[in-house]
Protein backbone atom coordinates (compact mmCIF):
# COMPACT_ATOMS: atom_id res chain seq x y z
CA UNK A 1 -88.17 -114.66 80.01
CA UNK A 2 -88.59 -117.94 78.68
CA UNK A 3 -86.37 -120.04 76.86
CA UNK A 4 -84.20 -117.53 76.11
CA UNK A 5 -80.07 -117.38 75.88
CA UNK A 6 -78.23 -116.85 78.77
CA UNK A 7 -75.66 -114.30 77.73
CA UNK A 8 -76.76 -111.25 75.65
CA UNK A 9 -75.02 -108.72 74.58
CA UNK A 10 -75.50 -105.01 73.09
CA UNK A 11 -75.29 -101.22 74.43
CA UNK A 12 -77.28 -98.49 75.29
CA UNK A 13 -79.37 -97.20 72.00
CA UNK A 14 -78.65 -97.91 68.28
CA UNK A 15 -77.96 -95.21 66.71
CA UNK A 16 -74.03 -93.94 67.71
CA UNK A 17 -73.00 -91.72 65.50
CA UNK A 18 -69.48 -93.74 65.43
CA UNK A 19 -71.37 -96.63 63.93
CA UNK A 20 -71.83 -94.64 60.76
CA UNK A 21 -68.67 -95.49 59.61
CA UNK A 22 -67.14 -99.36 60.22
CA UNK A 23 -70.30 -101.01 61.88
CA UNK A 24 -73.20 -100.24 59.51
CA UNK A 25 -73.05 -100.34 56.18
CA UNK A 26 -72.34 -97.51 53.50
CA UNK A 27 -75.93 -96.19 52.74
CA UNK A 28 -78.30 -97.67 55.34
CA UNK A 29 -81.19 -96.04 55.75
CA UNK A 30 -82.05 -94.57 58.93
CA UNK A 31 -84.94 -96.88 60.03
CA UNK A 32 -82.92 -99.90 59.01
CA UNK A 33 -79.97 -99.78 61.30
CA UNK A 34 -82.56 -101.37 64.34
CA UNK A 35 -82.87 -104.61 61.63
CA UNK A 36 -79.15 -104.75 61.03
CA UNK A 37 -78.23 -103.81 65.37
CA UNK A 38 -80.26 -106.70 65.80
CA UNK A 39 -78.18 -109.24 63.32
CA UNK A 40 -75.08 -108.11 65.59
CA UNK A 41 -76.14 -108.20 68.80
CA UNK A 42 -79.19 -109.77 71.03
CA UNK A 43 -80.16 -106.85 72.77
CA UNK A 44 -80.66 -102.82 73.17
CA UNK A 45 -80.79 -100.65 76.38
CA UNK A 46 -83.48 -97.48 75.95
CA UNK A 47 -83.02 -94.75 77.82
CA UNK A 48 -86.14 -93.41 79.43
CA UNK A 49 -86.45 -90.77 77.69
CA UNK A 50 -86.02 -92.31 74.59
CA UNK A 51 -88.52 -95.42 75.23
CA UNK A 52 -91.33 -93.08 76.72
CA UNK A 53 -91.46 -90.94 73.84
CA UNK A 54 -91.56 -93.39 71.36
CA UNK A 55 -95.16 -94.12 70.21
CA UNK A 56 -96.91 -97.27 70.16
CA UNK A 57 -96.80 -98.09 66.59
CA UNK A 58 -93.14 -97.03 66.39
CA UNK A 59 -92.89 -100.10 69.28
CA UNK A 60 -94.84 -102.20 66.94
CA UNK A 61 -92.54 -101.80 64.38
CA UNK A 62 -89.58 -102.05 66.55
CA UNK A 63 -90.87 -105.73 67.61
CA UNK A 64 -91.34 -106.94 63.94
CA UNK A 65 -87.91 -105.50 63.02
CA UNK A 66 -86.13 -107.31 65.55
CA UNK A 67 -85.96 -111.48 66.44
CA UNK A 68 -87.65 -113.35 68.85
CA UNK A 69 -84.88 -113.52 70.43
CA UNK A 70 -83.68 -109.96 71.32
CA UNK A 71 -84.52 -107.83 74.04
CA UNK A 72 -85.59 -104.29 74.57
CA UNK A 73 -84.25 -103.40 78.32
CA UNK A 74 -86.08 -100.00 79.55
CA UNK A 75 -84.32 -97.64 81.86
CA UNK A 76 -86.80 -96.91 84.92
CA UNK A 77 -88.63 -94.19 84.52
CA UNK A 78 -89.40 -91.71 87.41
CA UNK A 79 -93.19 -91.61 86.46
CA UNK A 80 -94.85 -94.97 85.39
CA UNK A 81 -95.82 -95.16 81.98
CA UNK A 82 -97.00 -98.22 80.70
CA UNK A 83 -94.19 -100.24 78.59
CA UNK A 84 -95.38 -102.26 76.00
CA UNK A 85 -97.06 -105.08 77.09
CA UNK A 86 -94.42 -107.76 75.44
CA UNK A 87 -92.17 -110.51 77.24
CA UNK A 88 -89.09 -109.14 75.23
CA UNK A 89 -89.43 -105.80 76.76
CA UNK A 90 -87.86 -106.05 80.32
CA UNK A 91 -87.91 -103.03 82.74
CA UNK A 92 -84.50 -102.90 84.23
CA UNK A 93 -85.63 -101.85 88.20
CA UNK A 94 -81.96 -100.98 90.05
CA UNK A 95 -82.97 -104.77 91.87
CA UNK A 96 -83.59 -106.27 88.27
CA UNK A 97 -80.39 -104.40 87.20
CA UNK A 98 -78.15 -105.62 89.81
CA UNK A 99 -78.82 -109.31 89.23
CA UNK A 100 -78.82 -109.37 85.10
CA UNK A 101 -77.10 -106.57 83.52
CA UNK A 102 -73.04 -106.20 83.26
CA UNK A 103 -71.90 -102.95 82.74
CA UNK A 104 -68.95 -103.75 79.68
CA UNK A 105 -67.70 -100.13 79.96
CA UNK A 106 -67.17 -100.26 84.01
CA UNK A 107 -65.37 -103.70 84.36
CA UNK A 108 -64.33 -104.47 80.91
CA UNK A 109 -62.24 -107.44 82.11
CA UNK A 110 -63.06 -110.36 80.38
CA UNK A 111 -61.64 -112.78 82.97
CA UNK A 112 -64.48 -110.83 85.50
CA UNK A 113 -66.80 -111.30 83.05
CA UNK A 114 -66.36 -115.11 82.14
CA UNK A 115 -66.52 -115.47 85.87
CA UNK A 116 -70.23 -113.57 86.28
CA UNK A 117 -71.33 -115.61 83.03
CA UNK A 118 -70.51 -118.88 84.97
CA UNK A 119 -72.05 -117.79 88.23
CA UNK A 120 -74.84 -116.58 86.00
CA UNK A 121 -75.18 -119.95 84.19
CA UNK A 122 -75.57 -121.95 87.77
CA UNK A 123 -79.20 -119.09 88.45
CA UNK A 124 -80.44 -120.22 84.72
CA UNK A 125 -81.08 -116.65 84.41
CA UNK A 126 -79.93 -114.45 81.86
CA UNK A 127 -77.49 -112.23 81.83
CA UNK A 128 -77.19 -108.83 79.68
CA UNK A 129 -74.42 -107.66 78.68
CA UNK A 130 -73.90 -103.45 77.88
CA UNK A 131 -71.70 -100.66 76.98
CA UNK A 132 -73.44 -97.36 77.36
CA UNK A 133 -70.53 -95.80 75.37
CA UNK A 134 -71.27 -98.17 72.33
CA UNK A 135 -67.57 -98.80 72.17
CA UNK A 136 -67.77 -101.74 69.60
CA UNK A 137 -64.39 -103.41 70.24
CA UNK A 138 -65.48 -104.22 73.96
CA UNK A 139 -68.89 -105.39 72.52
CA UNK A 140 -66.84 -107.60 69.62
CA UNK A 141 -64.93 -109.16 72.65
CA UNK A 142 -68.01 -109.96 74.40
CA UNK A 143 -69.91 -111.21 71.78
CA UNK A 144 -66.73 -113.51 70.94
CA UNK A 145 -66.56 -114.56 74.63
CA UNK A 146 -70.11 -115.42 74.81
CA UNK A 147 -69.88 -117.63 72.16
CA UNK A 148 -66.45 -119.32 72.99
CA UNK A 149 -68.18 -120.05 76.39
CA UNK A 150 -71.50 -121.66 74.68
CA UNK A 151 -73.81 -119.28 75.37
């Protein structure tokens, strides 16, 4: 990743149900809501089973849909299949995982967090910021924090 920001934040898929109501708005269509996720938030974690079974021209589209800016992280799958070949997809390996990704729904304290953003900021390497429940308050909070901070 290459001049890229340091702190980004979004959950696990785009498409929560919940969102329907409050976070997109009345009437989007279906294969919009990826255009608008991406004017929220900076990034989206794909399940494996969701990113392997996606075909390549659905990717395509994904990657015109969506900034320069934001990131597609991959869960690992348990057989290899190519990922698109693109510098804004990132495979999230448990070692990968462990040094860049912040699990909102397990620690949700924001203190903890502006702590690991800090620590973060001394590496120069980015940090990515998720809630596998989707639970848009948390993500508000983080977004907020990320920007009070600078980042």
């Amino acid at each position: 990743m290459t001049s890229s920001p340091l702190v980004l934040v979004g959950a696990v898929g785009w498409q929560h149900p919940a969102w329907r109501k409050g976070f997109y708005p009345d009437g989007l269509p279906d294969d919009w809501m990826l255009s608008y996720y991406n004017t929220q938030f900076q990034t989206v974690y794909l399940p494996a089973s969701v990113w392997q079974a996606t075909p390549e021209a659905s990717w395509a589209q994904w990657l015109d849909d969506t900034r320069a800016a934001f990131y597609f992280v991959l869960e690992p799958a348990a057989a290899a299949p190519a990922k698109p070949a693109q510098e804004r997809v990132l495979l999230a390996t448990p070692a990968w995982e462990a040094r860049h990704i912040w699990w909102l729904d397990e620690t949700p304290d924001l203190r903890l967090l502006a702590q690991r953003i800090a620590q973060q900021a001394a590496t120069g390497e980015p940090l990515f910021v998720l809630s596998r429940s989707g639970n848009l308050g948390l993500l508000e909070q983080a977004n907020t924090l990320r920007q009070v901070m600078g980042y």
